[in-house]
N, C-alpha and C. Protein backbone atom coordinates (compact mmCIF):
# COMPACT_ATOMS: atom_id res chain seq x y z
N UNK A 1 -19.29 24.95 13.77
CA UNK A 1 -19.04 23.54 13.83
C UNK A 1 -17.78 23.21 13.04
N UNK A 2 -17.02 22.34 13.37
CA UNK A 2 -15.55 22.02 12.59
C UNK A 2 -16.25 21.11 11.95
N UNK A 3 -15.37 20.91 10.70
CA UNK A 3 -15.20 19.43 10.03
C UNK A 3 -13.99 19.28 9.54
N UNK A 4 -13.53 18.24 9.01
CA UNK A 4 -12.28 17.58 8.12
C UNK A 4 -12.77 17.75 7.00
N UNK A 5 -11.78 18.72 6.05
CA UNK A 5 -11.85 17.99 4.92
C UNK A 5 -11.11 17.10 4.15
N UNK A 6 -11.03 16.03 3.76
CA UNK A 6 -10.02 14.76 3.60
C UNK A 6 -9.93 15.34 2.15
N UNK A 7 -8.78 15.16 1.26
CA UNK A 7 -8.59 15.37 -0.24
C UNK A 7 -7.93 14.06 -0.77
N UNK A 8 -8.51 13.71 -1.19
CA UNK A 8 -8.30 12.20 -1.96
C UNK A 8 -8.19 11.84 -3.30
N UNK A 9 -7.44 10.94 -3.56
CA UNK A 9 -7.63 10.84 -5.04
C UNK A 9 -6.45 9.40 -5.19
N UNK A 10 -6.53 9.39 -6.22
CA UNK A 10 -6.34 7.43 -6.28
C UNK A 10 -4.94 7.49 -6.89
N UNK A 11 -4.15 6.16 -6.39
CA UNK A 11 -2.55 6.07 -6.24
C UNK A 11 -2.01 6.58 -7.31
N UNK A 12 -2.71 6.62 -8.72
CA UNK A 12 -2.29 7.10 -10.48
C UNK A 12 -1.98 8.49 -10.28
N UNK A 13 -3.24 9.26 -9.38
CA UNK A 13 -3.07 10.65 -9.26
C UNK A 13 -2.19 11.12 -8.42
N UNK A 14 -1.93 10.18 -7.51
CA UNK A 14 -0.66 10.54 -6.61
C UNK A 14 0.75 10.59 -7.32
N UNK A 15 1.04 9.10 -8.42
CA UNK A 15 1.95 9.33 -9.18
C UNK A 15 2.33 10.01 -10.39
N UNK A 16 0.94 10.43 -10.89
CA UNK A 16 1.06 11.87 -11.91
C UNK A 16 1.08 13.16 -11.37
N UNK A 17 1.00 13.30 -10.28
CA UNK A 17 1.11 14.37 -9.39
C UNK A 17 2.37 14.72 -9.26
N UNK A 18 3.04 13.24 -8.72
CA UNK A 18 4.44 13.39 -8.46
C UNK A 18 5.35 13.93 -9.95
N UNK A 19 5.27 13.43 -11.05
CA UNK A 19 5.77 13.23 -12.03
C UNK A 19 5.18 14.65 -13.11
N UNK A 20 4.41 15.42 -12.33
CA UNK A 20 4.14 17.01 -12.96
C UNK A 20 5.74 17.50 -13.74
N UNK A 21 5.24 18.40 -14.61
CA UNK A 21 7.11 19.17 -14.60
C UNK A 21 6.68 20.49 -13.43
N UNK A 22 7.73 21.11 -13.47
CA UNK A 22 7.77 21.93 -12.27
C UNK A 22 6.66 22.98 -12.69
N UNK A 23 7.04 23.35 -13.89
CA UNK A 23 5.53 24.75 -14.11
C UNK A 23 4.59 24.07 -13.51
N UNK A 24 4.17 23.18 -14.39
CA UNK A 24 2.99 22.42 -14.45
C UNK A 24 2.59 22.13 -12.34
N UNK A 25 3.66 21.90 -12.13
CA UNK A 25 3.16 21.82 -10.27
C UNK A 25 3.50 22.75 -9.65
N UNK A 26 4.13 23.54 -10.08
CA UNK A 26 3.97 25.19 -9.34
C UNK A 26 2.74 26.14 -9.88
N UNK A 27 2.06 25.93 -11.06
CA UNK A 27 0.69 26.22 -10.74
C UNK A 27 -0.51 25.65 -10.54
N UNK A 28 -0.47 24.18 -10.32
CA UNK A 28 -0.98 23.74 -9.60
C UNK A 28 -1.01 24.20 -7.77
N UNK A 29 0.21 24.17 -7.61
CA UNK A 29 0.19 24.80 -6.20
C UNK A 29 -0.72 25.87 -5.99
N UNK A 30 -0.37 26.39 -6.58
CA UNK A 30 -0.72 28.31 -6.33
C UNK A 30 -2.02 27.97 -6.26
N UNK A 31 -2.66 27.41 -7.07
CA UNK A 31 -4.05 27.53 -7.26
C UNK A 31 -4.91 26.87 -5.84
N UNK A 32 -4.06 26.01 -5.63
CA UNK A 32 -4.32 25.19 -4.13
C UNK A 32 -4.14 26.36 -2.99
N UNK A 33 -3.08 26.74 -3.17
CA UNK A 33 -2.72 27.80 -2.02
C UNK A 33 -3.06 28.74 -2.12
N UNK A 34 -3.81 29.50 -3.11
CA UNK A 34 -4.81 30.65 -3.05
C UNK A 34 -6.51 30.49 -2.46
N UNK A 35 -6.07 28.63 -2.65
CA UNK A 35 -8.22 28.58 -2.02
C UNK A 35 -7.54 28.02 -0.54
N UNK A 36 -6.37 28.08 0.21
CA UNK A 36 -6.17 27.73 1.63
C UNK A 36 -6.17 29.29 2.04
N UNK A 37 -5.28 29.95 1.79
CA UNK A 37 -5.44 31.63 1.64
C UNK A 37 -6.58 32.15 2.07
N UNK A 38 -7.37 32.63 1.02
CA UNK A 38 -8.23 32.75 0.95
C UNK A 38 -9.42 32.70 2.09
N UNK A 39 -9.51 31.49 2.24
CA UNK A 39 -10.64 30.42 3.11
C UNK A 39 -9.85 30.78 4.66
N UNK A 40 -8.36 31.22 4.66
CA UNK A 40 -7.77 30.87 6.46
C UNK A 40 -8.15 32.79 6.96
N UNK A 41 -8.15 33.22 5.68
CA UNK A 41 -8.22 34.75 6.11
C UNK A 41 -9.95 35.34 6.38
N UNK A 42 -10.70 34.08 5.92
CA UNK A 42 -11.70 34.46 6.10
C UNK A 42 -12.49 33.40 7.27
N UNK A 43 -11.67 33.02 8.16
CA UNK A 43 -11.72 32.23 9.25
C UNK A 43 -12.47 30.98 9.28
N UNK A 44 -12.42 30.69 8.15
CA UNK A 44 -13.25 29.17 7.94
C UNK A 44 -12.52 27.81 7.77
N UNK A 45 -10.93 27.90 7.18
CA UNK A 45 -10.01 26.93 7.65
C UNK A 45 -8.93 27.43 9.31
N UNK A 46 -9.57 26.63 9.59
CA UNK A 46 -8.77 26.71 11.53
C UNK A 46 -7.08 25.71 11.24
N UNK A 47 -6.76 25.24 10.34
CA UNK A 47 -6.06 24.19 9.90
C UNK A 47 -5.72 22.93 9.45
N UNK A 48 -4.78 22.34 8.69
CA UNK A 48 -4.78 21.41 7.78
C UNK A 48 -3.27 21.07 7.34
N UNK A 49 -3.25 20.40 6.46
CA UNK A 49 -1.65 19.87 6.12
C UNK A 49 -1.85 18.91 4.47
N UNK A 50 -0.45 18.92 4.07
CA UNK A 50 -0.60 18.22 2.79
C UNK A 50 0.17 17.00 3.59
N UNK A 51 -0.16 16.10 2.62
CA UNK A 51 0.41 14.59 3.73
C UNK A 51 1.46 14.26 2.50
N UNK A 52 2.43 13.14 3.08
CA UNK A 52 3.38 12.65 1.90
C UNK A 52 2.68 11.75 1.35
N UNK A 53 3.30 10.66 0.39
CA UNK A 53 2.71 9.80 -0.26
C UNK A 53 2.38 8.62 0.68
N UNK A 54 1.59 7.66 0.56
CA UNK A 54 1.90 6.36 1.47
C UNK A 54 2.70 5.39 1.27
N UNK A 55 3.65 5.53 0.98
CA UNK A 55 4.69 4.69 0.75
C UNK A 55 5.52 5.43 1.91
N UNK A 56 5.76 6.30 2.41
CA UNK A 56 6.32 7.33 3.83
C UNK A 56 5.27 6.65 5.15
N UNK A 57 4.47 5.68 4.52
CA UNK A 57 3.68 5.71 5.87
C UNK A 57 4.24 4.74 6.87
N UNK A 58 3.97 4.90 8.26
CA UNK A 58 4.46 3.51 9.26
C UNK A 58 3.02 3.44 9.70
N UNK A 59 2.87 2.21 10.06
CA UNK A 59 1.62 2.03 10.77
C UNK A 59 2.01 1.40 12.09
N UNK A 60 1.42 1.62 13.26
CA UNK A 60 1.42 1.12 14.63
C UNK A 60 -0.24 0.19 14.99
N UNK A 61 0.09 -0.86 15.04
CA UNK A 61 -1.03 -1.68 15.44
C UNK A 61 -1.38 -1.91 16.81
N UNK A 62 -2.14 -2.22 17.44
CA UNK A 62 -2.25 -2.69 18.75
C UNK A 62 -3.16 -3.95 18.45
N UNK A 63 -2.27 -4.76 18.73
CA UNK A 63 -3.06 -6.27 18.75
C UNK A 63 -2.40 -6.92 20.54
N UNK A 64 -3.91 -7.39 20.89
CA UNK A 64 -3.00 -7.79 22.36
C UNK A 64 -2.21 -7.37 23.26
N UNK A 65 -2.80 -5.99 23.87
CA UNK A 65 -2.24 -5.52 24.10
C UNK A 65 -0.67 -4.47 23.80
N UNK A 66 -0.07 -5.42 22.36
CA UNK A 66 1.82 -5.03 22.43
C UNK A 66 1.34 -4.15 21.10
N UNK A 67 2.34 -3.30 20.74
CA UNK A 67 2.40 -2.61 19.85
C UNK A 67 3.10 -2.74 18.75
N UNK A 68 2.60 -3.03 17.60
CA UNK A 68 3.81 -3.55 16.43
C UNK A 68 3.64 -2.51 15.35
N UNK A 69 4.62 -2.02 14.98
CA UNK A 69 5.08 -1.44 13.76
C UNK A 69 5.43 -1.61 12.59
N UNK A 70 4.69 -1.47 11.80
CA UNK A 70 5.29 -1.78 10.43
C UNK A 70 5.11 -0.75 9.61
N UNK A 71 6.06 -0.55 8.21
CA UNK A 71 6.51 0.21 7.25
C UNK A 71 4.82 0.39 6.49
N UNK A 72 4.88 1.05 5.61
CA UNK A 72 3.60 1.32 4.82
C UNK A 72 1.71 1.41 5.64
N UNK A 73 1.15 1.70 4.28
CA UNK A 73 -0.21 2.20 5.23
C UNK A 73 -1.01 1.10 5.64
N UNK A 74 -2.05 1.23 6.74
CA UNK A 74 -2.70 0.04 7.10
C UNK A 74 -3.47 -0.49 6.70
N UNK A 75 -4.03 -0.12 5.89
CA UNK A 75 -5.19 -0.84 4.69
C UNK A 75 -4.33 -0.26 3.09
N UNK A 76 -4.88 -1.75 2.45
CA UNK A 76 -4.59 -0.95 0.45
C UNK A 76 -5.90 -0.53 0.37
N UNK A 77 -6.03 0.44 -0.75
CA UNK A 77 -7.32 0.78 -0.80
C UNK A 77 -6.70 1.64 -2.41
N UNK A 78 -7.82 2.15 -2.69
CA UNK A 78 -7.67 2.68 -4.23
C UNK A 78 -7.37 4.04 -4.19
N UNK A 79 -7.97 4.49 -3.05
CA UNK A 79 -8.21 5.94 -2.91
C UNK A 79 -6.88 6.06 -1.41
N UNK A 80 -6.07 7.57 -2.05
CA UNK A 80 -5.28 8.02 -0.56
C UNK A 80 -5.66 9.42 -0.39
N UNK A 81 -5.23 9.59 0.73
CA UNK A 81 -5.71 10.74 1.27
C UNK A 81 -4.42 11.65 0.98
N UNK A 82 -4.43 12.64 0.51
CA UNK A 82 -3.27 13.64 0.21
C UNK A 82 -3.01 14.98 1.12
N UNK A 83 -4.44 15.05 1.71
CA UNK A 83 -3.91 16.07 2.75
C UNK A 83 -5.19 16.26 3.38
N UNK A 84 -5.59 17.47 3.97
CA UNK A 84 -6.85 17.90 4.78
C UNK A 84 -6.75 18.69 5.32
N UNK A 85 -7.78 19.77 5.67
CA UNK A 85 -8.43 21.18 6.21
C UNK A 85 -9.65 21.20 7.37
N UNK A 86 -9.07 21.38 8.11
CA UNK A 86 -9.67 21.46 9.38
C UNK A 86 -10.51 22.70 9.02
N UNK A 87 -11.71 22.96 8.91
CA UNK A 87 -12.80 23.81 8.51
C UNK A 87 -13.66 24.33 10.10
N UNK A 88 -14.21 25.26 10.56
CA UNK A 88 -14.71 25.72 11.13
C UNK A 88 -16.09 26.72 10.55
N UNK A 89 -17.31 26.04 10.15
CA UNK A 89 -18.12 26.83 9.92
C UNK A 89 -19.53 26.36 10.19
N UNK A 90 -20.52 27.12 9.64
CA UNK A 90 -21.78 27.24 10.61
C UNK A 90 -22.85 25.90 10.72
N UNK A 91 -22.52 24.88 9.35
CA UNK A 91 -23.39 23.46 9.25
C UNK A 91 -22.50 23.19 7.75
N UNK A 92 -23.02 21.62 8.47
CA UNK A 92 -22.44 21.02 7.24
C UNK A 92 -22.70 21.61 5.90
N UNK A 93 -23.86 22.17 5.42
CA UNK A 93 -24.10 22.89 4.09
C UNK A 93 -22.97 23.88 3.90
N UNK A 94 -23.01 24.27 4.53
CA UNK A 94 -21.50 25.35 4.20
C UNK A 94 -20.20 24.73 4.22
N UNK A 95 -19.94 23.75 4.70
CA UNK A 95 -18.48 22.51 4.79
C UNK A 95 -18.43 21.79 3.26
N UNK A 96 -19.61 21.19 3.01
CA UNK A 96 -19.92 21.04 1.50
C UNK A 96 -20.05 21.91 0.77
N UNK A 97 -20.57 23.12 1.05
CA UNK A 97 -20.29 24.31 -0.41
C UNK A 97 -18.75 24.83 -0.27
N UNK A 98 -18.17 24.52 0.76
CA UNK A 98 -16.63 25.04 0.74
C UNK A 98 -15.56 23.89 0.00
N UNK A 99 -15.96 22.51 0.32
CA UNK A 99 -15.84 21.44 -0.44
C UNK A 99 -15.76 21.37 -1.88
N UNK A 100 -16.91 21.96 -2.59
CA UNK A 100 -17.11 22.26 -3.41
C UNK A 100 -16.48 23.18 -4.38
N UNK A 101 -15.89 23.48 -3.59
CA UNK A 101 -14.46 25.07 -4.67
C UNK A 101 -13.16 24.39 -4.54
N UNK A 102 -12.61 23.29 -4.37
CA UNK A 102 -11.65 22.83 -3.97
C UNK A 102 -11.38 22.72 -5.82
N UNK A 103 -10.00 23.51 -5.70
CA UNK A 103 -9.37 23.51 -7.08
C UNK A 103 -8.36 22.34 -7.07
N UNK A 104 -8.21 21.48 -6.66
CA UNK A 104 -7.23 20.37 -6.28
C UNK A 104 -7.43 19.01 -7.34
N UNK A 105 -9.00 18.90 -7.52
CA UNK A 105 -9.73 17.74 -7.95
C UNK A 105 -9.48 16.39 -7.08
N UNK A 106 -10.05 15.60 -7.56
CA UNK A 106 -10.01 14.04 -7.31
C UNK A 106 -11.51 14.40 -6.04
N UNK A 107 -11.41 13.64 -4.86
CA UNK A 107 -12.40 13.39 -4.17
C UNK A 107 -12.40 14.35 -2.94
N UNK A 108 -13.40 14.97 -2.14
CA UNK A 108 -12.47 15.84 -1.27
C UNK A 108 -14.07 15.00 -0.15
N UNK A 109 -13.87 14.32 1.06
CA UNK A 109 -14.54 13.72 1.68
C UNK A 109 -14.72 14.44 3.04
N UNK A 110 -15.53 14.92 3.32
CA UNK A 110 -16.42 15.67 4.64
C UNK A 110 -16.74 15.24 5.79
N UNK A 111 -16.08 15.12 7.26
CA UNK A 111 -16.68 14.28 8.12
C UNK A 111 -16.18 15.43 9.01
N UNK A 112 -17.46 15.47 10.16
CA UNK A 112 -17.50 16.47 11.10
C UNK A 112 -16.43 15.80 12.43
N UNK A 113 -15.89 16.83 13.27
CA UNK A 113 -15.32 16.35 14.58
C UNK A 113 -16.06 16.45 15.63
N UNK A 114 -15.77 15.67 16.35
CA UNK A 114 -16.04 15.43 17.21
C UNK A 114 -15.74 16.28 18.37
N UNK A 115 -16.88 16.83 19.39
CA UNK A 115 -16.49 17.82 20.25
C UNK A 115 -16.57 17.45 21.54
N UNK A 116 -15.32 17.50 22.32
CA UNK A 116 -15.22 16.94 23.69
C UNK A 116 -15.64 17.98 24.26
N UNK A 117 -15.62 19.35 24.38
CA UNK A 117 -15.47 20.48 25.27
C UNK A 117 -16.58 20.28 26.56
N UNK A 118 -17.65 19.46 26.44
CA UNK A 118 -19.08 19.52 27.00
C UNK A 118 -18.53 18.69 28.00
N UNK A 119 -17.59 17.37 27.57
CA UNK A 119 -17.50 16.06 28.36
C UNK A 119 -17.22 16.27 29.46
């Protein structure tokens, strides 16, 4: 079964994130990129991505048919999403115990996909 895993954590952590010195976020990385590693060689992340900040975001609305665009994300909210891992494994218990090793911190949020293949 796939799921998302969303990695979240709130706009402070986005801007102390940003504002790491370089050691300090090059081992942070590593440590991130040894549990993507890890997890892709043992066929349980199918794929994922780190996202930019939301201040990079555009949003596209559809109101009435027309399509409008605007700069930044579509809701404020406290919490952003920083990236996510497309997971492939046997039930949600195992999506949450994989959840669960995420060396990243802040919030890491679990929601299964949706499978057209049947439709």
């Amino acid at each position: 079964m796939k799921y998302v895993l969303m990695f979240a954590g709130s706009v402070e952590d986005q801007e102390a994130w940003e504002k790491l010195p370089k050691d300090q976020l090059a081992a942070a990385y590593e440590h991130v990129n040894k549990w993507f590693d890890e997890h892709s060689k043992a066929g349980r992340i199918v794929g994922g991505a780190e996202l930019k900040g939301p201040s990079s975001s555009t949003t596209v609305r559809i109101k009435n048919g027309k399509a409008i665009v605007t700069d930044g994300p579509f809701i404020e909210a406290k919490e952003i999403i920083g990236g996510f891992a497309i997971v492939d494994v046997k039930d949600l218990d195992e999506a949450l115990a994989l959840a669960k090793t995420w060396p990243g911190g802040g919030i890491v949020e679990v929601r299964p996909v949706v499978d057209h293949s049947n439709d």
